[in-house]
N, C-alpha and C. Protein backbone atom coordinates (compact mmCIF):
# COMPACT_ATOMS: atom_id res chain seq x y z
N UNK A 1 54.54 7.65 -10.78
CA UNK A 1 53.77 7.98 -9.60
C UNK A 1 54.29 7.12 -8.45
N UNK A 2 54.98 7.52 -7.07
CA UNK A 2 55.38 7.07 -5.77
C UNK A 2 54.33 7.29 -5.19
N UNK A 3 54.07 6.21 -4.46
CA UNK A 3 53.37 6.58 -2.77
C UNK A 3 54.17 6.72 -1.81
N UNK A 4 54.27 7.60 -1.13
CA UNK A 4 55.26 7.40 0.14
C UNK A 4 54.99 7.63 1.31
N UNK A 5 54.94 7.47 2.31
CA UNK A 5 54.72 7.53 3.47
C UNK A 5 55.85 8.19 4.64
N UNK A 6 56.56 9.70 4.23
CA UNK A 6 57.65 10.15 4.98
C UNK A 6 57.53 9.77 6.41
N UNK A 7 56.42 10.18 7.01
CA UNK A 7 56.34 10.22 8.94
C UNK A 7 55.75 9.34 9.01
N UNK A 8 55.87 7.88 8.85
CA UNK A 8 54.95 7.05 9.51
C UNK A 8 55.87 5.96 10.71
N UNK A 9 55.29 5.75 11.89
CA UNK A 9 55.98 5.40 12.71
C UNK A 9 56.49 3.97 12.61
N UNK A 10 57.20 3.43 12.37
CA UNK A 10 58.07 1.95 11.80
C UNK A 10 56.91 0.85 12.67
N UNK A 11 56.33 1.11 14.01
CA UNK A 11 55.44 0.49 14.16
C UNK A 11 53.89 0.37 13.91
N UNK A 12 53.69 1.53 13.15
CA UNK A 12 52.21 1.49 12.08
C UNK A 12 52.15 0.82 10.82
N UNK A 13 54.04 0.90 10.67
CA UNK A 13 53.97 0.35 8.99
C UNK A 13 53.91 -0.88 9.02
N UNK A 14 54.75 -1.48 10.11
CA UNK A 14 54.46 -2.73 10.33
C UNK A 14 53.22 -3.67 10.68
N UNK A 15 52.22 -2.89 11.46
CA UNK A 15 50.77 -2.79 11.54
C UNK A 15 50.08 -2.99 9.70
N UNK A 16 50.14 -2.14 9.22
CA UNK A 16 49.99 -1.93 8.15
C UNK A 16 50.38 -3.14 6.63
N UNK A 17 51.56 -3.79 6.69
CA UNK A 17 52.13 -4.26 6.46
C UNK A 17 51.57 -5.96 6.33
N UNK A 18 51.52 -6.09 8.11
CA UNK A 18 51.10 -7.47 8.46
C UNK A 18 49.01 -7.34 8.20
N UNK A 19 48.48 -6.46 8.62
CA UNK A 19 47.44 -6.50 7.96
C UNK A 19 46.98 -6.94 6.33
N UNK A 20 47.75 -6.31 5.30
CA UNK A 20 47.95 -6.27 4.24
C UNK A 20 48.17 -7.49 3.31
N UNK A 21 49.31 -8.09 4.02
CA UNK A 21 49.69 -9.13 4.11
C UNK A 21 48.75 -10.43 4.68
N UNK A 22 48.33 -10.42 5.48
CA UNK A 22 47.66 -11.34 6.24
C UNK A 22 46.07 -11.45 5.41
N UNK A 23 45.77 -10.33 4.78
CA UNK A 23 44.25 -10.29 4.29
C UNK A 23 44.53 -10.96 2.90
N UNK A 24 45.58 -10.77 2.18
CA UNK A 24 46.07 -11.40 1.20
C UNK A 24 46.10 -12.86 0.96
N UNK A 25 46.63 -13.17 2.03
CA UNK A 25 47.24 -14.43 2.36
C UNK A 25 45.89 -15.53 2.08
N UNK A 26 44.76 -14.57 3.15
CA UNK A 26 43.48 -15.24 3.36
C UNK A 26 42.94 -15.27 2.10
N UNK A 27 43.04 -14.60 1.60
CA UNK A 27 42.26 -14.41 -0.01
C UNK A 27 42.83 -15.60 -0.74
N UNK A 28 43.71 -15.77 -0.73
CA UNK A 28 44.49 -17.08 -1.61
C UNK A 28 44.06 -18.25 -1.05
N UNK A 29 44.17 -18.30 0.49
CA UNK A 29 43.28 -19.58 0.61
C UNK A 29 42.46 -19.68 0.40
N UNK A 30 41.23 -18.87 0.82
CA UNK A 30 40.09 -18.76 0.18
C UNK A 30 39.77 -19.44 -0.97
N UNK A 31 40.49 -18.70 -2.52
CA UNK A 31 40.36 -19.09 -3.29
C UNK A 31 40.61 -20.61 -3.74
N UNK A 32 41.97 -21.08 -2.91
CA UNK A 32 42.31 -22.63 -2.74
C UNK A 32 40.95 -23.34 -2.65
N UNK A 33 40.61 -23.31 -1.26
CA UNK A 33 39.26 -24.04 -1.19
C UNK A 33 38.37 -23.70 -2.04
N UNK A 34 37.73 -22.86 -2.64
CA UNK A 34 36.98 -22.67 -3.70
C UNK A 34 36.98 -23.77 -4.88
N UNK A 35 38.31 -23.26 -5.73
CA UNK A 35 38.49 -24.08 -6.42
C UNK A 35 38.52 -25.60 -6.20
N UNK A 36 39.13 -26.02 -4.91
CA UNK A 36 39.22 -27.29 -4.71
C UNK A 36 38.19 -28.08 -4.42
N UNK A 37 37.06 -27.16 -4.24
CA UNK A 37 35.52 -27.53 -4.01
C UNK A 37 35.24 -27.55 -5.58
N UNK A 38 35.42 -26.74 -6.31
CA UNK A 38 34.79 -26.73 -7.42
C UNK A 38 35.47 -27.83 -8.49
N UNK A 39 36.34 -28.47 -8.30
CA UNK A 39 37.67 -29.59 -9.17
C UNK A 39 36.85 -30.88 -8.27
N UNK A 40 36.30 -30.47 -6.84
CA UNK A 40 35.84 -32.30 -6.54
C UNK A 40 34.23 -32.35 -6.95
N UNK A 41 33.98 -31.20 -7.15
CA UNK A 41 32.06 -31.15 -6.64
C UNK A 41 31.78 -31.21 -8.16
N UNK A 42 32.53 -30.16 -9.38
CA UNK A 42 31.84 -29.75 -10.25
C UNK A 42 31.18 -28.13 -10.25
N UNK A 43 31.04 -27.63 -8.89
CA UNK A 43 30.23 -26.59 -8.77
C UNK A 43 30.65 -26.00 -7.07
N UNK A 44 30.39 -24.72 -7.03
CA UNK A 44 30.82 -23.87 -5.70
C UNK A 44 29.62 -23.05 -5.35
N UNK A 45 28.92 -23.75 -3.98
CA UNK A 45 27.66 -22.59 -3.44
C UNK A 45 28.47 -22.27 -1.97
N UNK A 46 28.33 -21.20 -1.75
CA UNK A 46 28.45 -20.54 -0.53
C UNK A 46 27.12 -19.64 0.12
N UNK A 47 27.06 -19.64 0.46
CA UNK A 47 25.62 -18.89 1.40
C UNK A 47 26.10 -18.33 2.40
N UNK A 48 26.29 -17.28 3.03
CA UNK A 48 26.85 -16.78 4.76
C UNK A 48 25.76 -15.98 4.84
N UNK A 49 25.42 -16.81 6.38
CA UNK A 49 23.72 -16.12 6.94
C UNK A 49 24.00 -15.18 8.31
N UNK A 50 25.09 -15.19 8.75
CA UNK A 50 25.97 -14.40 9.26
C UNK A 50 26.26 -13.22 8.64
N UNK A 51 25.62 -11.73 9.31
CA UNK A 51 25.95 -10.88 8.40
C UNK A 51 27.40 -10.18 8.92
N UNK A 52 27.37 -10.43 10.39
CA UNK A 52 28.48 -9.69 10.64
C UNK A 52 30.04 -10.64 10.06
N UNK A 53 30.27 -11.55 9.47
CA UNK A 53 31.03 -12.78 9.01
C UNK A 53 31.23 -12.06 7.99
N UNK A 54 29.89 -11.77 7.20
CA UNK A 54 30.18 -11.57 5.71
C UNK A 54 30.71 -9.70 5.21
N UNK A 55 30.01 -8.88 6.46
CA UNK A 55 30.56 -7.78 6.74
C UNK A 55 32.18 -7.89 6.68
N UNK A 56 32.35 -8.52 7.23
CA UNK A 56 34.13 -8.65 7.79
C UNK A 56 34.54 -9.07 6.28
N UNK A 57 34.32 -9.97 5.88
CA UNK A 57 35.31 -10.67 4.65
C UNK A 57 34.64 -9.84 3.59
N UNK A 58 33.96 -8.78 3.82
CA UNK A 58 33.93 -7.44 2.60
C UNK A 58 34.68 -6.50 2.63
N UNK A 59 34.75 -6.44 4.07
CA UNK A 59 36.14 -5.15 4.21
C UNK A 59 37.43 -5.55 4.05
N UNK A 60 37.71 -7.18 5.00
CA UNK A 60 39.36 -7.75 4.04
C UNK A 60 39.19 -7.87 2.60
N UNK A 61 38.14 -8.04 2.10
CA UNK A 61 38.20 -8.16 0.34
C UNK A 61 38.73 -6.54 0.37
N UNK A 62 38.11 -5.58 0.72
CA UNK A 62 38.53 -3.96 0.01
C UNK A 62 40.27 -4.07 0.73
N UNK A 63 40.54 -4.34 1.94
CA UNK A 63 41.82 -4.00 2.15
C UNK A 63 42.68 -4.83 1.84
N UNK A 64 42.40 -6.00 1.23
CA UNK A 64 43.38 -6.99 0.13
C UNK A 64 43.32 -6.11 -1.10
N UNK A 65 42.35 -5.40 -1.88
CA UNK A 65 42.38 -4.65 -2.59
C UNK A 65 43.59 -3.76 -2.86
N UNK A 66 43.19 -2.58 -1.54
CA UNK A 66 43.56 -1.75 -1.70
C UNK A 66 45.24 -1.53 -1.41
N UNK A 67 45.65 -3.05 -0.74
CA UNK A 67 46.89 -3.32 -0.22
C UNK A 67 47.78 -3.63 -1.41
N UNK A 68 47.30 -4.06 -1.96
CA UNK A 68 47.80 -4.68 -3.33
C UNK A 68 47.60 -3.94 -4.24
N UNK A 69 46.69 -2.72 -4.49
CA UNK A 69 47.23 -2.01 -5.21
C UNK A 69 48.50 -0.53 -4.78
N UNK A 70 48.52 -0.54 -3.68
CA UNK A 70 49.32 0.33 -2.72
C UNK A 70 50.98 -0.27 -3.40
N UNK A 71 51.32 -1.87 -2.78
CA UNK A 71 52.26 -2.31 -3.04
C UNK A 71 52.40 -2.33 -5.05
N UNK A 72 51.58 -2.50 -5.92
CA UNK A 72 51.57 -2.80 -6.94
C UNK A 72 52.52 -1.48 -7.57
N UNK A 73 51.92 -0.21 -7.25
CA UNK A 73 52.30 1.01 -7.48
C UNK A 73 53.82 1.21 -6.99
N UNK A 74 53.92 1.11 -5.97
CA UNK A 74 55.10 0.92 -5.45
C UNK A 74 56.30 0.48 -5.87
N UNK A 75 56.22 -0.79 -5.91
CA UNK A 75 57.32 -1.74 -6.59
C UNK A 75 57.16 -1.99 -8.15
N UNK A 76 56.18 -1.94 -8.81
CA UNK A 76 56.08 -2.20 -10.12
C UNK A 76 56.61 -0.77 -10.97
N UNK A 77 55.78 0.24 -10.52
CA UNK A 77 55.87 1.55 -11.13
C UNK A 77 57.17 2.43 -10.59
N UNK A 78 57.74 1.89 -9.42
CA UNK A 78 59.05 2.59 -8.86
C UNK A 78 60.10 1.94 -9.48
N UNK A 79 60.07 0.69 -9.46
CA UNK A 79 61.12 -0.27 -10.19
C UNK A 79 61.38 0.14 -11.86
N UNK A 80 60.37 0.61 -12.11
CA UNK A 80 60.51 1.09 -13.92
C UNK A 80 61.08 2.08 -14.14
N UNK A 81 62.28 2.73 -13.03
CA UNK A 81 62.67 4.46 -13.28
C UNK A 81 63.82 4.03 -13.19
């Protein structure tokens, strides 16, 4: 199975791309501090009373998701032919 994208304009993909990338990126730090809270503390509470904050880092969670499985398909399952 390919995904491909024939007509897409070299400056959407790149849009696309650096989004993808960038939500990723955040996710790993994320997780950095997490853990690094949880290796000094023993334990990890987060609370966000901010809904529009926590709105946002639900939709980069789905488009780190969905970015990574886009690329996963791609290179993992194209590379195997």
């Amino acid at each position: 199975m390919t995904i491909t994208l024939p007509n897409v304009h070299p400056k959407l993909r790149l849009l696309i791309h650096g989004l993808g990338l960038s939500s990723l990126g955040s996710a790993l730090f994320l997780q950095t501090t997490v853990f690094t809270s949880i290796l000094q503390n023993g334990y990890f509470r987060g609370i966000e009373q901010n809904h529009f904050i926590l709105n946002s880092e639900i939709a980069l969670t789905g488009v780190a998701i969905a970015y990574f499985g886009y690329m996963f398909t791609r290179f993992i399952f194209n590379s195997s032919r």
